[in-house]
C-alpha atoms as a PDB file:
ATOM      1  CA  UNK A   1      39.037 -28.027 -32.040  1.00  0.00           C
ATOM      2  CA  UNK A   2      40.644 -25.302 -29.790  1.00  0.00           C
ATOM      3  CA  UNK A   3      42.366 -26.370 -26.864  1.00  0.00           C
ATOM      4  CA  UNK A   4      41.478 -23.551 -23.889  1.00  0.00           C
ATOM      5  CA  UNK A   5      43.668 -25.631 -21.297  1.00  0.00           C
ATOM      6  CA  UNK A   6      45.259 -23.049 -18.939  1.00  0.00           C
ATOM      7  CA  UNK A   7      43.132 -20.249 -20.054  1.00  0.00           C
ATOM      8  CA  UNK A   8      41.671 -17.794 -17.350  1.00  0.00           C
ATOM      9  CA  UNK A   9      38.343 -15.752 -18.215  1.00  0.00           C
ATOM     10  CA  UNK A  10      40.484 -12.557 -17.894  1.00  0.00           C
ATOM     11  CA  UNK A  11      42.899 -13.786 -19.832  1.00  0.00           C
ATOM     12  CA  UNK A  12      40.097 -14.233 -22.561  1.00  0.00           C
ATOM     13  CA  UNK A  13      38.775 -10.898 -22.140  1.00  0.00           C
ATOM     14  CA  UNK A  14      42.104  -9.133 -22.832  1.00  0.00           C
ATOM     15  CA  UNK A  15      41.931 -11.115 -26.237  1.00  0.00           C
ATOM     16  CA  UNK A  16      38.882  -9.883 -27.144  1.00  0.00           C
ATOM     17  CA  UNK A  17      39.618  -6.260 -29.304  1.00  0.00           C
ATOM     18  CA  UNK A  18      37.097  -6.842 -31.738  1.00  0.00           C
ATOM     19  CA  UNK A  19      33.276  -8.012 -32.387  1.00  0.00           C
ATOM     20  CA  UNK A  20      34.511 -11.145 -34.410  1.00  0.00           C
ATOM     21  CA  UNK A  21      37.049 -12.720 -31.877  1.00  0.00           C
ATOM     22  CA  UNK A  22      34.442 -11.976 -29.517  1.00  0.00           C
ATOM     23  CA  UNK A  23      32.091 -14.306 -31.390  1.00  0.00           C
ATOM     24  CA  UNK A  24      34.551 -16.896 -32.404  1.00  0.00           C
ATOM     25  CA  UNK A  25      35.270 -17.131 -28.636  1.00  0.00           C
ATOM     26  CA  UNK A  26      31.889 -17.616 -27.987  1.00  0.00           C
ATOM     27  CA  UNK A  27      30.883 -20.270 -30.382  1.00  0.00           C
ATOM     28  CA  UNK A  28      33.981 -22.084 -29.467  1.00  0.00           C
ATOM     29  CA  UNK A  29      33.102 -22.203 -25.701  1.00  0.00           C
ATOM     30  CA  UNK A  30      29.641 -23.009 -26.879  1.00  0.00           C
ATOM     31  CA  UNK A  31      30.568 -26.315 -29.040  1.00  0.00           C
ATOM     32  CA  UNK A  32      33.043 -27.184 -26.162  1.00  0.00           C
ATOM     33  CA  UNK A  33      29.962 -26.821 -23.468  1.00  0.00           C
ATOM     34  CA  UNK A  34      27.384 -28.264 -25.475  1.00  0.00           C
ATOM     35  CA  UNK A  35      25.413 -25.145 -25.938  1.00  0.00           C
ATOM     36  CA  UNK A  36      23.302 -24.345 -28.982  1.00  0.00           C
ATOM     37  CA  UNK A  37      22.810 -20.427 -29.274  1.00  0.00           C
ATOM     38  CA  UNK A  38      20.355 -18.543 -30.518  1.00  0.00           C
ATOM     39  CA  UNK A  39      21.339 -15.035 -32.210  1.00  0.00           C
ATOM     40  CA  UNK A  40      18.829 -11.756 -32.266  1.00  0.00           C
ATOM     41  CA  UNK A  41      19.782  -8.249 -33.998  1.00  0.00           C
ATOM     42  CA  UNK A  42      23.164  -9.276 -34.278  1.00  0.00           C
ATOM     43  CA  UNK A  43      23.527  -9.298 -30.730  1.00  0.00           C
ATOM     44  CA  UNK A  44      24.446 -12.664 -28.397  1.00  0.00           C
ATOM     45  CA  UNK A  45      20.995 -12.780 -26.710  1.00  0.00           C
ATOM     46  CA  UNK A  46      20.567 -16.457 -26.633  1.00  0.00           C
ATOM     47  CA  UNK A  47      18.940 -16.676 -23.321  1.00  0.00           C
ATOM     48  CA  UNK A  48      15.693 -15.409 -22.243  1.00  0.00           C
ATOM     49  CA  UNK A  49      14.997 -13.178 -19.181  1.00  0.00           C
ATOM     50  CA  UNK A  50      12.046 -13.493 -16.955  1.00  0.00           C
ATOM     51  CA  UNK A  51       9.961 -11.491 -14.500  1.00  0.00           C
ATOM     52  CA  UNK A  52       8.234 -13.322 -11.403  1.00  0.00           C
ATOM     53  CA  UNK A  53       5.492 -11.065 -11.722  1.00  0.00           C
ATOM     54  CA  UNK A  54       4.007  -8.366 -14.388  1.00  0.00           C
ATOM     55  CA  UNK A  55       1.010  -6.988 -12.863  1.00  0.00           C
ATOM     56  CA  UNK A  56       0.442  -4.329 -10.692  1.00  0.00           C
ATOM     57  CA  UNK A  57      -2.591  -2.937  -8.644  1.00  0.00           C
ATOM     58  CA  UNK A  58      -4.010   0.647  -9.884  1.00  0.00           C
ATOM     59  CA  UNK A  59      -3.303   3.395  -7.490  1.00  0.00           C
ATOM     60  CA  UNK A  60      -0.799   2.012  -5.656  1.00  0.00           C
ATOM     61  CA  UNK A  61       2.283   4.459  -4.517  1.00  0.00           C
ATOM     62  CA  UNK A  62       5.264   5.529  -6.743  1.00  0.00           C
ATOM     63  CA  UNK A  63       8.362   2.857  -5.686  1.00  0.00           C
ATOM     64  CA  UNK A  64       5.610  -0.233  -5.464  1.00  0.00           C
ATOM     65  CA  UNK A  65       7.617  -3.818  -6.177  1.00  0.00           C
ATOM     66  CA  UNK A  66       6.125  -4.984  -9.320  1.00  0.00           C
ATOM     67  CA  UNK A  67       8.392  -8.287  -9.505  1.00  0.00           C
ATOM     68  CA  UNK A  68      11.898  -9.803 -10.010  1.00  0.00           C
ATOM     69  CA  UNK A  69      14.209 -10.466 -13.037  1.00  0.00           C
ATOM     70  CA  UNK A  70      16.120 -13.486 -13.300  1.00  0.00           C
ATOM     71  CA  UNK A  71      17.561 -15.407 -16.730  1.00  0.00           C
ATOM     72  CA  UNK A  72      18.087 -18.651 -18.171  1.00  0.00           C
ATOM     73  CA  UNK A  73      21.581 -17.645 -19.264  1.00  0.00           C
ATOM     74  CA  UNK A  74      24.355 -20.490 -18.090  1.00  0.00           C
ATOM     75  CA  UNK A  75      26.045 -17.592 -16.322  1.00  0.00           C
ATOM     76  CA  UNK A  76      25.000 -14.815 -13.635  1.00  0.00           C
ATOM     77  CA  UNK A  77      23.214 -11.919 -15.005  1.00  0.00           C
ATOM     78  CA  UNK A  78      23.635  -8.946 -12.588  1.00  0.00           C
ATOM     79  CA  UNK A  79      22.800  -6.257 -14.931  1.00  0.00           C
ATOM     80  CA  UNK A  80      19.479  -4.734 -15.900  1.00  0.00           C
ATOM     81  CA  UNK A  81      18.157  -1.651 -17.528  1.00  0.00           C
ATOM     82  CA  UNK A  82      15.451   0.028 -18.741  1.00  0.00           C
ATOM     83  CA  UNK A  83      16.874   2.096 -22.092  1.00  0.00           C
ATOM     84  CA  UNK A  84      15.590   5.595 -22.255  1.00  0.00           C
ATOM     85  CA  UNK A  85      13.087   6.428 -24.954  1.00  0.00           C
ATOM     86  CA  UNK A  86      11.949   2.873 -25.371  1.00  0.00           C
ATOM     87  CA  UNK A  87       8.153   2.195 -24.911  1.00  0.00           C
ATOM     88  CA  UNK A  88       6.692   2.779 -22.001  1.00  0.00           C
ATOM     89  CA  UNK A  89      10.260   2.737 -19.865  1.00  0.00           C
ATOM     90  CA  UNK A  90       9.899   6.201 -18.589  1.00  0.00           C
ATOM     91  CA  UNK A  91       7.057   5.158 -16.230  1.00  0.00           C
ATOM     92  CA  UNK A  92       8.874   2.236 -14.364  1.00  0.00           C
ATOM     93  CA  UNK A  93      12.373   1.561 -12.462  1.00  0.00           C
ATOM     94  CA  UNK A  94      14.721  -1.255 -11.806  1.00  0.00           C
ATOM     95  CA  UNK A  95      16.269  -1.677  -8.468  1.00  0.00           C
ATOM     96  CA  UNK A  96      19.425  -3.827  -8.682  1.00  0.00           C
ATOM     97  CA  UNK A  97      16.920  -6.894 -10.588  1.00  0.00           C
ATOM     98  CA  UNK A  98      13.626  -5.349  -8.917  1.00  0.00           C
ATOM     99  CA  UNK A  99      11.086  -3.907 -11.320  1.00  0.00           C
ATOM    100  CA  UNK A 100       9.083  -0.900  -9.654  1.00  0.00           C
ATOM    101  CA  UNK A 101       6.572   1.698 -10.608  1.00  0.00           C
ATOM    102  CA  UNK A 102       7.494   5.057 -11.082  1.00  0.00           C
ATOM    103  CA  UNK A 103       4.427   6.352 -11.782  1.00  0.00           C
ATOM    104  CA  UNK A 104       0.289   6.349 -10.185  1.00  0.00           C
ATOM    105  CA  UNK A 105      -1.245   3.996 -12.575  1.00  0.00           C
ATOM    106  CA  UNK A 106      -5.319   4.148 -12.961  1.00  0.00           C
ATOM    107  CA  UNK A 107      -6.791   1.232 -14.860  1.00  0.00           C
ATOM    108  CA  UNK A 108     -10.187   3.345 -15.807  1.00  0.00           C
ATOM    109  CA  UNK A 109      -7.466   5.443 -18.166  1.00  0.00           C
ATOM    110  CA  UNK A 110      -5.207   2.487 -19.235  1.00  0.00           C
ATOM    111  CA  UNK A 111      -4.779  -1.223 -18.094  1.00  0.00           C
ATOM    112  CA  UNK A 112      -1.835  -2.214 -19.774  1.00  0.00           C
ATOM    113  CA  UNK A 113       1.848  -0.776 -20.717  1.00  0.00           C
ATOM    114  CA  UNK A 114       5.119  -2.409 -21.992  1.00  0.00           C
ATOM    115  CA  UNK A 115       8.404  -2.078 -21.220  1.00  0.00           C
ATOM    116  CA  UNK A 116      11.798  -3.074 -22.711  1.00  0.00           C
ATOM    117  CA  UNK A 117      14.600  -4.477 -20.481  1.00  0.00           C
ATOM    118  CA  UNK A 118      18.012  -5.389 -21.284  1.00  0.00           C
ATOM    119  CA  UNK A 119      20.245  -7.910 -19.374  1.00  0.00           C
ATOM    120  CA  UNK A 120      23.375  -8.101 -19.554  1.00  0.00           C
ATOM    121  CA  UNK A 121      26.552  -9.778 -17.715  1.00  0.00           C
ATOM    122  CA  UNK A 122      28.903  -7.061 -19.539  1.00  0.00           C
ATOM    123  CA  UNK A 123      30.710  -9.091 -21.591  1.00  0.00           C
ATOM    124  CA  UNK A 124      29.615 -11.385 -23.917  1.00  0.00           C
ATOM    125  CA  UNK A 125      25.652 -12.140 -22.923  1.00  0.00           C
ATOM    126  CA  UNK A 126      23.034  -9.880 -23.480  1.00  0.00           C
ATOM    127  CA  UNK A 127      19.518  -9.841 -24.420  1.00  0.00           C
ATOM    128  CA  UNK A 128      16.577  -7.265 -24.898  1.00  0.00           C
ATOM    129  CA  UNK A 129      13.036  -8.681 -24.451  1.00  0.00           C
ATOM    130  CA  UNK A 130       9.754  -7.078 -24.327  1.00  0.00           C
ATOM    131  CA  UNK A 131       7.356  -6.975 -21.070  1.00  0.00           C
ATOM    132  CA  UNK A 132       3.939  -6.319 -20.747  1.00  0.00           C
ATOM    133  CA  UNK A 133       2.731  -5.041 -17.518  1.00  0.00           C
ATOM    134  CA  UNK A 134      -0.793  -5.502 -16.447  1.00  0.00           C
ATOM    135  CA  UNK A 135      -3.004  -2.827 -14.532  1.00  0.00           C
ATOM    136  CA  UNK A 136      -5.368  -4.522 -12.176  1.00  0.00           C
ATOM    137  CA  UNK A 137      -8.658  -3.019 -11.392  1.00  0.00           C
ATOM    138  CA  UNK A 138      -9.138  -2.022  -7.954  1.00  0.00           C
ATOM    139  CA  UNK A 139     -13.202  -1.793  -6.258  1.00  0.00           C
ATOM    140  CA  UNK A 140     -12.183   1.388  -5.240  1.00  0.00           C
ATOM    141  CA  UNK A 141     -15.632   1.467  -2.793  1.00  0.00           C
ATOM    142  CA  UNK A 142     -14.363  -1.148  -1.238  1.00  0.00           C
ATOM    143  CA  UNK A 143     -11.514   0.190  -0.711  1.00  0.00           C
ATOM    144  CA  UNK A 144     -12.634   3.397   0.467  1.00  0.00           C
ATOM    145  CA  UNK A 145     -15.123   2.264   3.354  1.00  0.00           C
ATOM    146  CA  UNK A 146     -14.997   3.759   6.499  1.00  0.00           C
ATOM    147  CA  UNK A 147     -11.621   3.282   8.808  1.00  0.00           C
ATOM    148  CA  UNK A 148     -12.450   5.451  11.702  1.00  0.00           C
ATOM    149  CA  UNK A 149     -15.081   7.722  13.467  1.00  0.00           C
ATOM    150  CA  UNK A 150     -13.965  10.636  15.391  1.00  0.00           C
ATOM    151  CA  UNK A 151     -15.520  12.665  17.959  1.00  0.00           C
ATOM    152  CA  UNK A 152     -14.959  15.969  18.481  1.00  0.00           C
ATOM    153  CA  UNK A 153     -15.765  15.878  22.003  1.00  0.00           C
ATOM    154  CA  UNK A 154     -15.642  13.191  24.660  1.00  0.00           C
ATOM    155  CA  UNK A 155     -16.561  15.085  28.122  1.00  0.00           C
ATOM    156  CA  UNK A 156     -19.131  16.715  29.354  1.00  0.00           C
ATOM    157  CA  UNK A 157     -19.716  19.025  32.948  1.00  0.00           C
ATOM    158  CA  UNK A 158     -21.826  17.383  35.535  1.00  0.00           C
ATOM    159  CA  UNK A 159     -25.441  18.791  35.577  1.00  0.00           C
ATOM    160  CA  UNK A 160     -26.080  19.866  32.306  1.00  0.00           C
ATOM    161  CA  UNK A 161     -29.710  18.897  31.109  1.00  0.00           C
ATOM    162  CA  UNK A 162     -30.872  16.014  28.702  1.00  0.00           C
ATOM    163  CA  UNK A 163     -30.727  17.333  25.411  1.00  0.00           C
ATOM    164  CA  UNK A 164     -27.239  18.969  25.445  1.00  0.00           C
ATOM    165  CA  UNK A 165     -24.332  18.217  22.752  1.00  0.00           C
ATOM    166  CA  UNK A 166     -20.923  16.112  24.095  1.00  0.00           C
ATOM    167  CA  UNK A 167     -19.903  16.113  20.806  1.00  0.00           C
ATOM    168  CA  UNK A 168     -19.786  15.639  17.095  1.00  0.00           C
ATOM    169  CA  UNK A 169     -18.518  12.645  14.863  1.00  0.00           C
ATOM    170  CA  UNK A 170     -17.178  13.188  11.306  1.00  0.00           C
ATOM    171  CA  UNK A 171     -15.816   9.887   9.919  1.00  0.00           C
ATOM    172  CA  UNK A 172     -12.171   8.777   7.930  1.00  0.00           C
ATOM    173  CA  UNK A 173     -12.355   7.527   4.420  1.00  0.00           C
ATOM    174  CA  UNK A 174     -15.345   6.074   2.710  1.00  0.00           C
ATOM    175  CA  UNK A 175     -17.909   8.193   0.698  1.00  0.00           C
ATOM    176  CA  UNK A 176     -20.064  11.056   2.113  1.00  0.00           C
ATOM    177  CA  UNK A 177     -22.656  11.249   3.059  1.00  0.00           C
ATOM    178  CA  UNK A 178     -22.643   9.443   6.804  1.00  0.00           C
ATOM    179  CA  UNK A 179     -25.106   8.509   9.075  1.00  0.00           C
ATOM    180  CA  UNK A 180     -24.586   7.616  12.793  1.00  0.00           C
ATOM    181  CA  UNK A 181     -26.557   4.872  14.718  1.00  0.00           C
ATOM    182  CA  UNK A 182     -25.898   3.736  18.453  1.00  0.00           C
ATOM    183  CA  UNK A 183     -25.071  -0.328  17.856  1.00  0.00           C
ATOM    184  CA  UNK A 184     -24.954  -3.191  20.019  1.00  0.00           C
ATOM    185  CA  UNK A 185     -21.548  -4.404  20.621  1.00  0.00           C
ATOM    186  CA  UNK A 186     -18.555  -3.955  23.130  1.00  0.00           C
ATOM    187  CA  UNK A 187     -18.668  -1.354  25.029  1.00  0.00           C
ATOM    188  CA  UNK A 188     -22.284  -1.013  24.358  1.00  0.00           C
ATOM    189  CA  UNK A 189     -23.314  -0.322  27.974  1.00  0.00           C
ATOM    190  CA  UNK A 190     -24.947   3.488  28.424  1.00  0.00           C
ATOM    191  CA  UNK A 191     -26.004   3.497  24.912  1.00  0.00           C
ATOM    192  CA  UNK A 192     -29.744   4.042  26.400  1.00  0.00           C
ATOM    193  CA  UNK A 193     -28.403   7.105  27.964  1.00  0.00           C
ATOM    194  CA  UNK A 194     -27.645   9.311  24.881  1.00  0.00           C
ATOM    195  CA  UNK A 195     -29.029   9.747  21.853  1.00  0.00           C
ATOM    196  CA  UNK A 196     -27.464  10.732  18.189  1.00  0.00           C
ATOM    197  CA  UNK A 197     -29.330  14.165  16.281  1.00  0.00           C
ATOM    198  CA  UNK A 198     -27.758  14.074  12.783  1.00  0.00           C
ATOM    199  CA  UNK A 199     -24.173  13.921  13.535  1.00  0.00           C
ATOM    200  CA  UNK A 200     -24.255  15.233  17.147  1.00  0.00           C
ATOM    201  CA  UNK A 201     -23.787  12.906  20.342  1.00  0.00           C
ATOM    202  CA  UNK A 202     -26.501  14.398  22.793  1.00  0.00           C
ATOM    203  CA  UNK A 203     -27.901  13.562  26.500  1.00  0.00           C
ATOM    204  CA  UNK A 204     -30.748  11.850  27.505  1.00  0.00           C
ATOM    205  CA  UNK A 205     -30.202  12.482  31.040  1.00  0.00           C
ATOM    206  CA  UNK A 206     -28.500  15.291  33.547  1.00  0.00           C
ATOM    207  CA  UNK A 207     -25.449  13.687  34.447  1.00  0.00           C
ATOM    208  CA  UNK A 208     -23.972  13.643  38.393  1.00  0.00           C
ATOM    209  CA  UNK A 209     -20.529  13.043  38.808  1.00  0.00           C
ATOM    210  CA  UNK A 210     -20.310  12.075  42.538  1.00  0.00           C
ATOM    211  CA  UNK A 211     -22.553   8.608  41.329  1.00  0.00           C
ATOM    212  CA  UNK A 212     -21.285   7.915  37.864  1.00  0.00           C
ATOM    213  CA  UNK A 213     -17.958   9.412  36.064  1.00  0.00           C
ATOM    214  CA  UNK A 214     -17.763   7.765  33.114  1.00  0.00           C
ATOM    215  CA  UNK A 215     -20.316   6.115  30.275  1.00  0.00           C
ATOM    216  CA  UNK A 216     -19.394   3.365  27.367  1.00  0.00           C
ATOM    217  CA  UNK A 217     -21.200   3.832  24.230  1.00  0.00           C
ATOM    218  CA  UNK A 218     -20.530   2.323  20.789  1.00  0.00           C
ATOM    219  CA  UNK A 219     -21.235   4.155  17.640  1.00  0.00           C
ATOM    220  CA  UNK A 220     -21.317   3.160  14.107  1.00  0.00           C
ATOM    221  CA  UNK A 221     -20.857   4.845  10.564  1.00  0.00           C
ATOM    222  CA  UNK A 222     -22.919   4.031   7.756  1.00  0.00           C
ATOM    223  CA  UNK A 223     -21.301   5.661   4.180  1.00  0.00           C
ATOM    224  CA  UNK A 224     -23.017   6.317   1.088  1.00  0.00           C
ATOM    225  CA  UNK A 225     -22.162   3.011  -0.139  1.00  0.00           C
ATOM    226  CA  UNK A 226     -23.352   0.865   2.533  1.00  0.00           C
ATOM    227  CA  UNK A 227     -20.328   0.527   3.733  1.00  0.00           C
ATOM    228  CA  UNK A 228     -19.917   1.088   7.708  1.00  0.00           C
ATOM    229  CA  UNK A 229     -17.778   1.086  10.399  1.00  0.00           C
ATOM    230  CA  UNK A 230     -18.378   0.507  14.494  1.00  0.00           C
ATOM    231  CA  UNK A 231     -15.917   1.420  17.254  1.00  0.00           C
ATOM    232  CA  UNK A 232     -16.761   1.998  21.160  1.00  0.00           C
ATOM    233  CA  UNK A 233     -16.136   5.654  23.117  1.00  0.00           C
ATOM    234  CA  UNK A 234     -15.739   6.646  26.694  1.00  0.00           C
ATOM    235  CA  UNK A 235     -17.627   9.620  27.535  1.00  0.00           C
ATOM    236  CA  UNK A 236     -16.261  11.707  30.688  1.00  0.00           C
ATOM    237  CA  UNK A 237     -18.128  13.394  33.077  1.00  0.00           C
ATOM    238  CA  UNK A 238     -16.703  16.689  34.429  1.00  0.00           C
ATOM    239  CA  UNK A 239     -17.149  17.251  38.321  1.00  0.00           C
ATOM    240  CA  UNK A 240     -18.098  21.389  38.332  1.00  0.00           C
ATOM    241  CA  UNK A 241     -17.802  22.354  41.639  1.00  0.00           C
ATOM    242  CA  UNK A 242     -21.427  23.135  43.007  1.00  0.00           C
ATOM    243  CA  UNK A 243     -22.981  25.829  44.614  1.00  0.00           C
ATOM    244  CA  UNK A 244     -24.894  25.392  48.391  1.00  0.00           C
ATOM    245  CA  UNK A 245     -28.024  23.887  48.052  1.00  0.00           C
ATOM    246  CA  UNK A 246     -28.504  23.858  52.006  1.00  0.00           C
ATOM    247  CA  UNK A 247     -27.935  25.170  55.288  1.00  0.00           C
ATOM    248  CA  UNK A 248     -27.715  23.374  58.812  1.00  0.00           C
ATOM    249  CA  UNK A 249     -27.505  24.159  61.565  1.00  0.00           C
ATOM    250  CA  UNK A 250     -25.958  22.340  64.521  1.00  0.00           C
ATOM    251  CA  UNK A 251     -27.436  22.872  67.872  1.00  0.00           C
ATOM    252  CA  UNK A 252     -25.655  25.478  70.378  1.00  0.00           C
ATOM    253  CA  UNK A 253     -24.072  24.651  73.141  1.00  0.00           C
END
């Protein structure tokens, strides 16, 4: 048996000029430590490397965290790679030991791709091991329901009679076409007071600022899906300044 008394780790790496002495280093160290390895392709890839997680929502942005690598090895592992050329490597990234995407992945065209890694600690350990990555299907009409309503308009002058447009609503996201209902809810208040045509907020009164400047209403959208979406809006009332209606007359002295 070799005695390594006294030995450093660099001073065994300046020993090592060739492949052999390489290995008979190794499997010395290994029958000293108690370690049974395993060879592959000639190289010393006795440990295996592993991946917290290999699946990966479709559609999700270029850069999304797909999962960690880590190894059994009995020392650290710092290194890992994705070798050009190899599978389906050219469509994914490692960050330091984070797998990402580095490409817009739609399971309706393909749910599955595999990649090769290699770890290494740059000397001695190293191992290449396969990696499927799994595609999960998205309800993508779920996931494109209505997030917002907008209004185009949310004032409207003092006076003007029943019937007349504040404003129009279009709606974020989801799938056209939209319909427009007045709901109960918060803010659900002056709903009796206007009325929706179509996509159009209208009147059903003549407004006057000097006894009410402001009106709640809540409005929801309904997409083609069935999907819908509720959220409250102030509507302003714009003081106009007003002609004479009157005259008096004070008595003379």
């Amino acid at each position: 048996m070799l005695n390594f008394t006294g030995w450093t780790v660099e001073r065994i790496r300046l020993q090592i000029k060739r492949k052999e002495i390489a290995l008979y280093l190794f499997l010395s160290f290994s029958c000293l430590l108690g370690i049974n390895p395993v060879f592959a392709d000639n190289n010393l890839a006795y440990f295996d490397i592993l991946l917290s997680s290999n699946t990966i929502e479709e559609n999700k942005d270029i850069g999304t965290f797909i999962g960690e690598f880590s190894t059994n090895a009995p020392v650290p592992i710092p290194f890992y790679s994705l070798p050009e050329g190899e599978n389906d490597n050219d469509l994914f990234d490692i960050d330091g030991k984070d797998l990402k995407s580095a490409a817009n992945f739609n399971y309706e065209s393909r749910d599955s791709y595999v990649i090769t890694v290699v770890a290494t600690n740059g000397v001695l350990f190293t191992s290449t091991q396969n990696f499927t990555i799994t595609v999960i299907d998205v309800n993508e009409e779920e996931k494109n329901k209505p997030t917002d309503i907008i209004l185009s308009a949310t004032n409207i002058d003092e006076n003007q009679p029943a019937g007349t447009t504040v404003g129009t609503f279009s709606t974020v996201d989801g799938a056209a076409p939209y319909t427009y209902t007045l709901v109960k809810g918060k803010d659900d208040k002056d709903n009796d007071v206007f009325s929706i045509s179509g996509s159009s907020l209208v009147t059903n009164i003549a407004f006057d600022y000097e006894a009410k400047s402001s009106y709640s209403i809540r409005v929801q959208t309904t997409d083609n899906n069935g999907e819908s979406f509720s959220k409250p809006f102030t509507i302003s009332i714009n003081d106009v300044n007003e002609a004479p209606t009157n005259i008096s007359l004070s008595p003379s002295s």
